[in-house]
PDB file of N, CA and C in Angstrom:
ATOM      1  N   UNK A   1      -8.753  -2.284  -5.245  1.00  0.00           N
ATOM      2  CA  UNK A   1      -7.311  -2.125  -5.219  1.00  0.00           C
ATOM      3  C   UNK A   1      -6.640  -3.504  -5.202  1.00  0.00           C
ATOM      4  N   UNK A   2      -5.452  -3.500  -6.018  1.00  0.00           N
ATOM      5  CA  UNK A   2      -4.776  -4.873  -5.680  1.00  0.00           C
ATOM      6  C   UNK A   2      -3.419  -4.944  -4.833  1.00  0.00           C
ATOM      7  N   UNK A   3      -3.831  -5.983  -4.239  1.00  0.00           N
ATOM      8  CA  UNK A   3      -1.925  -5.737  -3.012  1.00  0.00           C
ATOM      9  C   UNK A   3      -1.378  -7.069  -3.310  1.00  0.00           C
ATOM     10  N   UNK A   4      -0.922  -7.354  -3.245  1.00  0.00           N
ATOM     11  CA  UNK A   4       0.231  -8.647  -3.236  1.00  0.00           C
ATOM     12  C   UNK A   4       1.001  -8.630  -2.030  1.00  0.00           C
ATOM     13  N   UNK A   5       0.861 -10.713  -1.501  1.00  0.00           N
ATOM     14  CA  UNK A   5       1.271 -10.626  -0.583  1.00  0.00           C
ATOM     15  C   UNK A   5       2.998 -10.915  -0.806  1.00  0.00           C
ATOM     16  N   UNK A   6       3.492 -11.783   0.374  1.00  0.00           N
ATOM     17  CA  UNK A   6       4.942 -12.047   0.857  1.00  0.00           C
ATOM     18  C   UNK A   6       5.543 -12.732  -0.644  1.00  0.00           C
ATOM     19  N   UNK A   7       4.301 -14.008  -0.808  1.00  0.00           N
ATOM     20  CA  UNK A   7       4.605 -14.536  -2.165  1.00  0.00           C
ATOM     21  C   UNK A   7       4.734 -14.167  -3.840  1.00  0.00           C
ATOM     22  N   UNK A   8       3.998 -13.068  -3.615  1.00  0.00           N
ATOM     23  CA  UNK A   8       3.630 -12.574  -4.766  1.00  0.00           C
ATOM     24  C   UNK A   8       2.335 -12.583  -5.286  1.00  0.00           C
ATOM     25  N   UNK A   9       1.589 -12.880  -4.836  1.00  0.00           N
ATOM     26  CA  UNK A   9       0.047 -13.667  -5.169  1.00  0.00           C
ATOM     27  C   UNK A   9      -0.481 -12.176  -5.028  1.00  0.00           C
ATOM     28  N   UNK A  10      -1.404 -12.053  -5.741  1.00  0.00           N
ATOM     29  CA  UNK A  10      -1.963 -11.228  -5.937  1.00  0.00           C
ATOM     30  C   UNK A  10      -3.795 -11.029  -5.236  1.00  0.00           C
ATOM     31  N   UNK A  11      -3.945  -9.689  -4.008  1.00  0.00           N
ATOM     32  CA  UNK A  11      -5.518 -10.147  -3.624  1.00  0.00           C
ATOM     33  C   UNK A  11      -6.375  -8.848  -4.266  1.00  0.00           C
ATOM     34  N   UNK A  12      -7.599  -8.915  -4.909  1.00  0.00           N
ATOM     35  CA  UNK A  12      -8.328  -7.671  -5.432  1.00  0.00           C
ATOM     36  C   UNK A  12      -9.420  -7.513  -4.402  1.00  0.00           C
ATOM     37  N   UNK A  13      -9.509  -6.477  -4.120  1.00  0.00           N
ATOM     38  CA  UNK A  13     -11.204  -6.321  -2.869  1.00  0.00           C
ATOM     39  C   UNK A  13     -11.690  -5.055  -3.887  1.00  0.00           C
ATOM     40  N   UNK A  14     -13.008  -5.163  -4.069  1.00  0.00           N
ATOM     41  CA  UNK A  14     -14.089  -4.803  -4.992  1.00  0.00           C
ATOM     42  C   UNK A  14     -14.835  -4.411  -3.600  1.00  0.00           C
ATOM     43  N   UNK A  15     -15.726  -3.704  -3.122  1.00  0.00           N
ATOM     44  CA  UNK A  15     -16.533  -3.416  -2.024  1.00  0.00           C
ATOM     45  C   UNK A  15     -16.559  -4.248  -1.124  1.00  0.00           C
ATOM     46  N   UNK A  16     -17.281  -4.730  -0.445  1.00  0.00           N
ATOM     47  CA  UNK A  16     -16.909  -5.863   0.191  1.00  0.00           C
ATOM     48  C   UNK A  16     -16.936  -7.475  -0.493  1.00  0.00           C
ATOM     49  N   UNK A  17     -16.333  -7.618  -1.594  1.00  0.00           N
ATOM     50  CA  UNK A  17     -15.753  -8.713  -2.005  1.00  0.00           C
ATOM     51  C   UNK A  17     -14.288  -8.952  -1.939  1.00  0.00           C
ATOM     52  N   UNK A  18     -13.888 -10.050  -1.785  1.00  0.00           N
ATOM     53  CA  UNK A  18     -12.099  -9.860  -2.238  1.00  0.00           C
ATOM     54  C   UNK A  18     -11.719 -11.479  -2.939  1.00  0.00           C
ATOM     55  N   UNK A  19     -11.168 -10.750  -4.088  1.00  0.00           N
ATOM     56  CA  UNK A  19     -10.484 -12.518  -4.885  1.00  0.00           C
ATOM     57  C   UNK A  19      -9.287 -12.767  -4.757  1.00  0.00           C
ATOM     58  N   UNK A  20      -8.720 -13.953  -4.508  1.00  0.00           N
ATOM     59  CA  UNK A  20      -7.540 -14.145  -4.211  1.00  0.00           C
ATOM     60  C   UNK A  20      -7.162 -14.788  -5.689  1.00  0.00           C
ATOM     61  N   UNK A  21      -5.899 -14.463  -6.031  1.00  0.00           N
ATOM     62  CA  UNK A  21      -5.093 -14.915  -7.384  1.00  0.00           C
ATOM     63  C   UNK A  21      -3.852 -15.449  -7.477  1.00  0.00           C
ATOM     64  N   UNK A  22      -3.521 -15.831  -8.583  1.00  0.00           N
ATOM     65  CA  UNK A  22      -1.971 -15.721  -8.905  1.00  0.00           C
ATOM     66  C   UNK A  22      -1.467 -14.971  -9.868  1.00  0.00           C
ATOM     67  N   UNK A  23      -0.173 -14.829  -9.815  1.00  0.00           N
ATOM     68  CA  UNK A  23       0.369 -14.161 -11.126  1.00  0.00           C
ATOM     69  C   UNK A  23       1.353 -14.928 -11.920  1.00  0.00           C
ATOM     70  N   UNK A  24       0.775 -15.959 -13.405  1.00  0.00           N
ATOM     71  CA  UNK A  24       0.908 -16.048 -14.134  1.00  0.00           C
ATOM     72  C   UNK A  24       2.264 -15.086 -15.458  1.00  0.00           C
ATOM     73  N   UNK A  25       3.063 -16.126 -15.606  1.00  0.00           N
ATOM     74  CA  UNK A  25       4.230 -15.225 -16.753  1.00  0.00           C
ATOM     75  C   UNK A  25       3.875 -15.647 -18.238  1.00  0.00           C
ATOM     76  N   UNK A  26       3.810 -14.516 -18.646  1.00  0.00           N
ATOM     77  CA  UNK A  26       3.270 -14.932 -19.864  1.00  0.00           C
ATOM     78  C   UNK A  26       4.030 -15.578 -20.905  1.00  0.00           C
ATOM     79  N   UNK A  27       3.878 -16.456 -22.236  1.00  0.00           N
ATOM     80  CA  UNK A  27       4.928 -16.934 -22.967  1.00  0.00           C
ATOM     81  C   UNK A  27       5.623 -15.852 -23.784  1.00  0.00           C
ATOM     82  N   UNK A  28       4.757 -15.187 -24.164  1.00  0.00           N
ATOM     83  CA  UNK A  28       5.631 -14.507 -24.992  1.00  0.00           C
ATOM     84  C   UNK A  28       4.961 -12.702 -24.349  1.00  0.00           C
ATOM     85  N   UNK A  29       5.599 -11.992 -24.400  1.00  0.00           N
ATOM     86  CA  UNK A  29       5.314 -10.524 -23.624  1.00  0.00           C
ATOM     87  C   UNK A  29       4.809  -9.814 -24.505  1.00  0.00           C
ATOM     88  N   UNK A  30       3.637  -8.837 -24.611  1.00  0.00           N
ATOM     89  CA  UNK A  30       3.618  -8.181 -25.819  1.00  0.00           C
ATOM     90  C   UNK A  30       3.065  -6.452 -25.097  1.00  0.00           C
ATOM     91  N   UNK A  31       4.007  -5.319 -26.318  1.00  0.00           N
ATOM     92  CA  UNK A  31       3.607  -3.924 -26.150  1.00  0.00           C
ATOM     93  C   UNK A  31       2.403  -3.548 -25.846  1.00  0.00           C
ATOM     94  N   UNK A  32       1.720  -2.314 -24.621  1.00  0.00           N
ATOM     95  CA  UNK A  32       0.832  -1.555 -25.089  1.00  0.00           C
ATOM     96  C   UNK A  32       1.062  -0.281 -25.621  1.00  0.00           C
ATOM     97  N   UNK A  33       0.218  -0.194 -26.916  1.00  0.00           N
ATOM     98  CA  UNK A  33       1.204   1.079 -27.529  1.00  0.00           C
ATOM     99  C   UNK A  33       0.058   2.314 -27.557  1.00  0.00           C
ATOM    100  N   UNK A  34       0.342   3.371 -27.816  1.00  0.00           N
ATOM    101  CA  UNK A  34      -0.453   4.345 -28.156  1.00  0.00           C
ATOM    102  C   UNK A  34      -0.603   5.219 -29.473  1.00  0.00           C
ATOM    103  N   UNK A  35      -1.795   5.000 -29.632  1.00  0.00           N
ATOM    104  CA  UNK A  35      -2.276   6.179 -31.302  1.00  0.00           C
ATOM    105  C   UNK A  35      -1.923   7.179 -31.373  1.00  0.00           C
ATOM    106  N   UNK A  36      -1.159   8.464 -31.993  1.00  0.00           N
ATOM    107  CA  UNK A  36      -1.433   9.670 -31.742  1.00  0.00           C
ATOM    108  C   UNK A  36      -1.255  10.418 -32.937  1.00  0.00           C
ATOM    109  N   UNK A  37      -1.836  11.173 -33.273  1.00  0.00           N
ATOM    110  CA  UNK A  37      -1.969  11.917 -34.774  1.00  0.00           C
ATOM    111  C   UNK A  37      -0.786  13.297 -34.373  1.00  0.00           C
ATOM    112  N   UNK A  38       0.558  12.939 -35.273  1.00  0.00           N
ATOM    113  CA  UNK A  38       1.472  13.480 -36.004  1.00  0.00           C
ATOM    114  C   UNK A  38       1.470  15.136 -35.095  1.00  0.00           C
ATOM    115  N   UNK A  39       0.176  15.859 -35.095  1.00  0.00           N
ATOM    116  CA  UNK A  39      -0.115  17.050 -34.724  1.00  0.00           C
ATOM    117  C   UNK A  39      -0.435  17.196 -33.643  1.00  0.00           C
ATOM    118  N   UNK A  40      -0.617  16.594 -32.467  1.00  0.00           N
ATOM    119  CA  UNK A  40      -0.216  16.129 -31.315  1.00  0.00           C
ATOM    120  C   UNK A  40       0.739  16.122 -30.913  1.00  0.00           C
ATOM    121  N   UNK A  41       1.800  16.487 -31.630  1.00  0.00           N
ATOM    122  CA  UNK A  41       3.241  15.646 -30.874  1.00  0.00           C
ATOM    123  C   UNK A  41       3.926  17.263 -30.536  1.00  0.00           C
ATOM    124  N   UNK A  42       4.361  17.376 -29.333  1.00  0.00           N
ATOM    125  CA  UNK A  42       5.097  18.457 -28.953  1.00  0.00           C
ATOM    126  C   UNK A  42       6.329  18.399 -29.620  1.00  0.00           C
ATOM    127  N   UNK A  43       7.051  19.786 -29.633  1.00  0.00           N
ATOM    128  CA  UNK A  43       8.502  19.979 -30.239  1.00  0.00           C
ATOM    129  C   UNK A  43       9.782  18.783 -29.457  1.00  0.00           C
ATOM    130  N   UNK A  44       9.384  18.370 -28.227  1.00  0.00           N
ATOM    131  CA  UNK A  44      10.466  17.552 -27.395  1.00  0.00           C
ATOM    132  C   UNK A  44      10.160  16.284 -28.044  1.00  0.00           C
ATOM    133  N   UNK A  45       9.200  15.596 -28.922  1.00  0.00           N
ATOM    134  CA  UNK A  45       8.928  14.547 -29.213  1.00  0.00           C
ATOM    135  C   UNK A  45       8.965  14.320 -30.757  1.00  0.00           C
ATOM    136  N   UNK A  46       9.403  15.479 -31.503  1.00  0.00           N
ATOM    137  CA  UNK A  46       9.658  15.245 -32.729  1.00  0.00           C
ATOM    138  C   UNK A  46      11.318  14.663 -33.113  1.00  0.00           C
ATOM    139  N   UNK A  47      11.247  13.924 -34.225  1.00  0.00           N
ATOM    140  CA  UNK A  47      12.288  13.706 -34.420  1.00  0.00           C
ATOM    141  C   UNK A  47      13.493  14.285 -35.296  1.00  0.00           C
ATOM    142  N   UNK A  48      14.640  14.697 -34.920  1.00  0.00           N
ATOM    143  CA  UNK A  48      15.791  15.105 -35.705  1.00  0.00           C
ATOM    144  C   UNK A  48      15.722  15.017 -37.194  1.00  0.00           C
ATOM    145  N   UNK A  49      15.648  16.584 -37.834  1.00  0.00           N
ATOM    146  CA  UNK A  49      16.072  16.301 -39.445  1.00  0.00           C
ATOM    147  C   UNK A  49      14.800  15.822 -39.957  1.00  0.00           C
ATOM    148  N   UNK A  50      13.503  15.837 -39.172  1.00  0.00           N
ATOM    149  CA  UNK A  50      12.653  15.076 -40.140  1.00  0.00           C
ATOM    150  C   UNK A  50      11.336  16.508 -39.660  1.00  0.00           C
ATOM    151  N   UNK A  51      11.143  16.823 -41.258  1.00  0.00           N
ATOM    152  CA  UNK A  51       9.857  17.679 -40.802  1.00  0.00           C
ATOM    153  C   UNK A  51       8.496  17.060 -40.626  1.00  0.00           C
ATOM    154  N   UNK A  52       7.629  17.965 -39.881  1.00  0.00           N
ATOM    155  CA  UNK A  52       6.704  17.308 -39.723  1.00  0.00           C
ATOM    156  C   UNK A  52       5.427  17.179 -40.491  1.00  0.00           C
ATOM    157  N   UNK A  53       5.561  17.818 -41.798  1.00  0.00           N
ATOM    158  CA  UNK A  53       4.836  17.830 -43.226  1.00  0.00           C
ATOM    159  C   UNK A  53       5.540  16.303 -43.418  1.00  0.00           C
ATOM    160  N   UNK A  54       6.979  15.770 -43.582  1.00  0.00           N
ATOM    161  CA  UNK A  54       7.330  14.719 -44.265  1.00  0.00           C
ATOM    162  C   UNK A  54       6.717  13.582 -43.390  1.00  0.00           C
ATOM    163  N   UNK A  55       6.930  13.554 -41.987  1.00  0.00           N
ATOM    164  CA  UNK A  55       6.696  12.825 -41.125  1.00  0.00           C
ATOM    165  C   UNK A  55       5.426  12.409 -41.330  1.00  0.00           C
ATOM    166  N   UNK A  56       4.135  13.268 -41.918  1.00  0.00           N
ATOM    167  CA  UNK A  56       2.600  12.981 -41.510  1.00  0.00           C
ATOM    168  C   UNK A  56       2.641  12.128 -43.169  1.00  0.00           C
ATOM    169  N   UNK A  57       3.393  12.600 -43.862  1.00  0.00           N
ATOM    170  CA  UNK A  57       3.047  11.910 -45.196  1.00  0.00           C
ATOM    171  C   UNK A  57       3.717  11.028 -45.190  1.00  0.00           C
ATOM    172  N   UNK A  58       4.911  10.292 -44.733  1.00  0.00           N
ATOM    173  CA  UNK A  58       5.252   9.014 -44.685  1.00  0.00           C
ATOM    174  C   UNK A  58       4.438   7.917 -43.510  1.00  0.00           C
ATOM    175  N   UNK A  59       3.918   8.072 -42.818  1.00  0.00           N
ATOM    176  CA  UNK A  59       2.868   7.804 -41.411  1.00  0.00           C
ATOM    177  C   UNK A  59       1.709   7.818 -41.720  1.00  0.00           C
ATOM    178  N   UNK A  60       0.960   8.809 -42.482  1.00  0.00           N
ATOM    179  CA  UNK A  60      -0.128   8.818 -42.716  1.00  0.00           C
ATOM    180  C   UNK A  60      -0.669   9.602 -41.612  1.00  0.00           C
ATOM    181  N   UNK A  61       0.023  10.251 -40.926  1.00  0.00           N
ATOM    182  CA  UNK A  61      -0.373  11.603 -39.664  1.00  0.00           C
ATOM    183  C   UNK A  61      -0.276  10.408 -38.975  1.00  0.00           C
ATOM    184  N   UNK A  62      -0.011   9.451 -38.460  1.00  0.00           N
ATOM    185  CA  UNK A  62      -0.136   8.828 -36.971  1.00  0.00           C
ATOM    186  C   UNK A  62       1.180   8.202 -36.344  1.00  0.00           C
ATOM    187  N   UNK A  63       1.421   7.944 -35.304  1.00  0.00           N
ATOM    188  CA  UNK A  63       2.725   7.594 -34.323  1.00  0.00           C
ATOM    189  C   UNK A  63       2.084   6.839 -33.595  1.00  0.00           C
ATOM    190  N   UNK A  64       2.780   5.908 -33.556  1.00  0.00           N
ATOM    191  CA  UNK A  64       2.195   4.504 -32.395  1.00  0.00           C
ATOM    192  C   UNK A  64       3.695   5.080 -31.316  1.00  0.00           C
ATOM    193  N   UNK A  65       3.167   5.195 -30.389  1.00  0.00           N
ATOM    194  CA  UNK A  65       4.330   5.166 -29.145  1.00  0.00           C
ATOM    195  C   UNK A  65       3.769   4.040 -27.879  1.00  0.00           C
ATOM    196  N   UNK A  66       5.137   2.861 -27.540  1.00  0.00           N
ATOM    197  CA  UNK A  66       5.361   2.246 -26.614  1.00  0.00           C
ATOM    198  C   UNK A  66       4.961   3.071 -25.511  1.00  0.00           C
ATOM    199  N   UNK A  67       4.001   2.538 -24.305  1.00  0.00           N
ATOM    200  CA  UNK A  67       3.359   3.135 -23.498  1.00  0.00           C
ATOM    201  C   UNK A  67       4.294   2.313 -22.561  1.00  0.00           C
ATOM    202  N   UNK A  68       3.878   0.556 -22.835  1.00  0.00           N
ATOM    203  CA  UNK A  68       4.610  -0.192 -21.430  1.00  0.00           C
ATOM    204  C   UNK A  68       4.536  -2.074 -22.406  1.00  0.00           C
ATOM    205  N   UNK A  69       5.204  -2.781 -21.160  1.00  0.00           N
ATOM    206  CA  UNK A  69       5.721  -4.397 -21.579  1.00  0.00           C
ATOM    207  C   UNK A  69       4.795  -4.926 -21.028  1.00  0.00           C
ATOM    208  N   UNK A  70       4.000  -5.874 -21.150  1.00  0.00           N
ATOM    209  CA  UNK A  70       3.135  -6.800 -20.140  1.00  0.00           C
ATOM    210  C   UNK A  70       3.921  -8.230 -20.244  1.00  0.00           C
ATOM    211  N   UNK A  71       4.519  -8.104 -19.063  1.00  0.00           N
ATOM    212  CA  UNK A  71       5.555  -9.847 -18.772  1.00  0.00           C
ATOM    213  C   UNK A  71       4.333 -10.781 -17.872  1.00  0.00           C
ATOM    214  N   UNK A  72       3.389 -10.627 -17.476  1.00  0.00           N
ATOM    215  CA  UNK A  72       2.811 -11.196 -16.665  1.00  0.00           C
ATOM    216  C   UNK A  72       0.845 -10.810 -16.662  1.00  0.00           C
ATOM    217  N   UNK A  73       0.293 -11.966 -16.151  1.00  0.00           N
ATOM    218  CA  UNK A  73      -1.569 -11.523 -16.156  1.00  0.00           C
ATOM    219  C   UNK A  73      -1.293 -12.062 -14.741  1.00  0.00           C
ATOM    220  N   UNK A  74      -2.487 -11.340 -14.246  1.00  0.00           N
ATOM    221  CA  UNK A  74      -3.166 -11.848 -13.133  1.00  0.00           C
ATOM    222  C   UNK A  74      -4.483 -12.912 -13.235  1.00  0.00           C
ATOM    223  N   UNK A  75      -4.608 -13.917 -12.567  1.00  0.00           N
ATOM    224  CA  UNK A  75      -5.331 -15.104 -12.569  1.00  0.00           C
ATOM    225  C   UNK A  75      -6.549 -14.751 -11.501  1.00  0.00           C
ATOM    226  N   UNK A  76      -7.727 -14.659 -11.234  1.00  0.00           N
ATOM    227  CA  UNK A  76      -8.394 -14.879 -10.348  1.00  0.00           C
ATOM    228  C   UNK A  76      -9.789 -15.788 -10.573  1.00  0.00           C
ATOM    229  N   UNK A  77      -9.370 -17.510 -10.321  1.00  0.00           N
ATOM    230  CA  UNK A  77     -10.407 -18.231 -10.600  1.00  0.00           C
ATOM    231  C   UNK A  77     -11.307 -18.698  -9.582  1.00  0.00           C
ATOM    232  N   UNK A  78     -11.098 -18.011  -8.359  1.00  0.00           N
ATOM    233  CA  UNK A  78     -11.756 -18.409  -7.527  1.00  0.00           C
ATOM    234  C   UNK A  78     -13.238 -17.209  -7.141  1.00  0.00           C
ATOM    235  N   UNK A  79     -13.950 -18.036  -6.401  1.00  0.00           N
ATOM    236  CA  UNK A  79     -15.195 -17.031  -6.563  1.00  0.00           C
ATOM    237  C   UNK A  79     -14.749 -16.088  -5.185  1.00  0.00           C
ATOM    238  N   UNK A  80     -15.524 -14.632  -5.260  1.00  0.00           N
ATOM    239  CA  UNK A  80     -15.067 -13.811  -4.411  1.00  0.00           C
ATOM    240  C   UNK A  80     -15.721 -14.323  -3.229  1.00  0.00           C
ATOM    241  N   UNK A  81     -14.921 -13.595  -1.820  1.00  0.00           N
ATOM    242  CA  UNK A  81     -15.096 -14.166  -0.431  1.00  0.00           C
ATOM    243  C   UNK A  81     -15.838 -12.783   0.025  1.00  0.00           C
ATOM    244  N   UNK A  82     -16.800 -12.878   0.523  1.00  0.00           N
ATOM    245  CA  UNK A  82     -17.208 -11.614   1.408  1.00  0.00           C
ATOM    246  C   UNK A  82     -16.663 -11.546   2.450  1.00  0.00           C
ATOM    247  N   UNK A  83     -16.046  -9.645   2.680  1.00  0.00           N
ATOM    248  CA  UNK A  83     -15.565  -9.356   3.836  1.00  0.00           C
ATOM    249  C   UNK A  83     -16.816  -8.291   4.628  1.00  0.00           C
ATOM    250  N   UNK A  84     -16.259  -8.319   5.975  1.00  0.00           N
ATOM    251  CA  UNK A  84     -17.059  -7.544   6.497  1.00  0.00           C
ATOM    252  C   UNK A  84     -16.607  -6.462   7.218  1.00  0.00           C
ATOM    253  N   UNK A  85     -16.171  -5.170   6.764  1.00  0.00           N
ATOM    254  CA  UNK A  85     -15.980  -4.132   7.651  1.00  0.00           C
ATOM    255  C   UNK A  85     -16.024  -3.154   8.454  1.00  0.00           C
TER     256      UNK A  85
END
């Protein structure tokens, strides 16, 4: 699991390991998007005026949909610390 402290820093504990990090902004941000074939897509997710015979043949049956933004990575260059619980 990862928690972040007061600063923002980021700590990961793996079983009894834990790495301490930073969080890094990235230069430029980029989409994760998702695949989904045309026939997949529920009636709330189709679009206005456009059928979905025209839709698969201008697409080629597939829809990339924006999932999320990544503004930032997490850094962890240090070697893990054993905890003991």
């Amino acid at each position: 699991s990862v928690k972040f402290d007061a600063n923002g820093a980021p700590s990961f504990i793996i079983g009894n390991h834990q790495l301490k990090g930073k969080a890094i902004k990235l230069k430029e941000p980029f989409a994760v998007l998702r695949k989904r074939k045309i026939g997949q897509i529920t009636k709330n997710d189709s679009s206005e005026g456009t059928s979905s015979e025209a839709k698969m043949r201008s697409h080629g049956g597939v829809e990339l949909e924006v999932v999320g933004v990544v503004k930032k990575k997490l850094m962890f260059a240090d070697y893990p610390k054993s905890i003991m619980r």
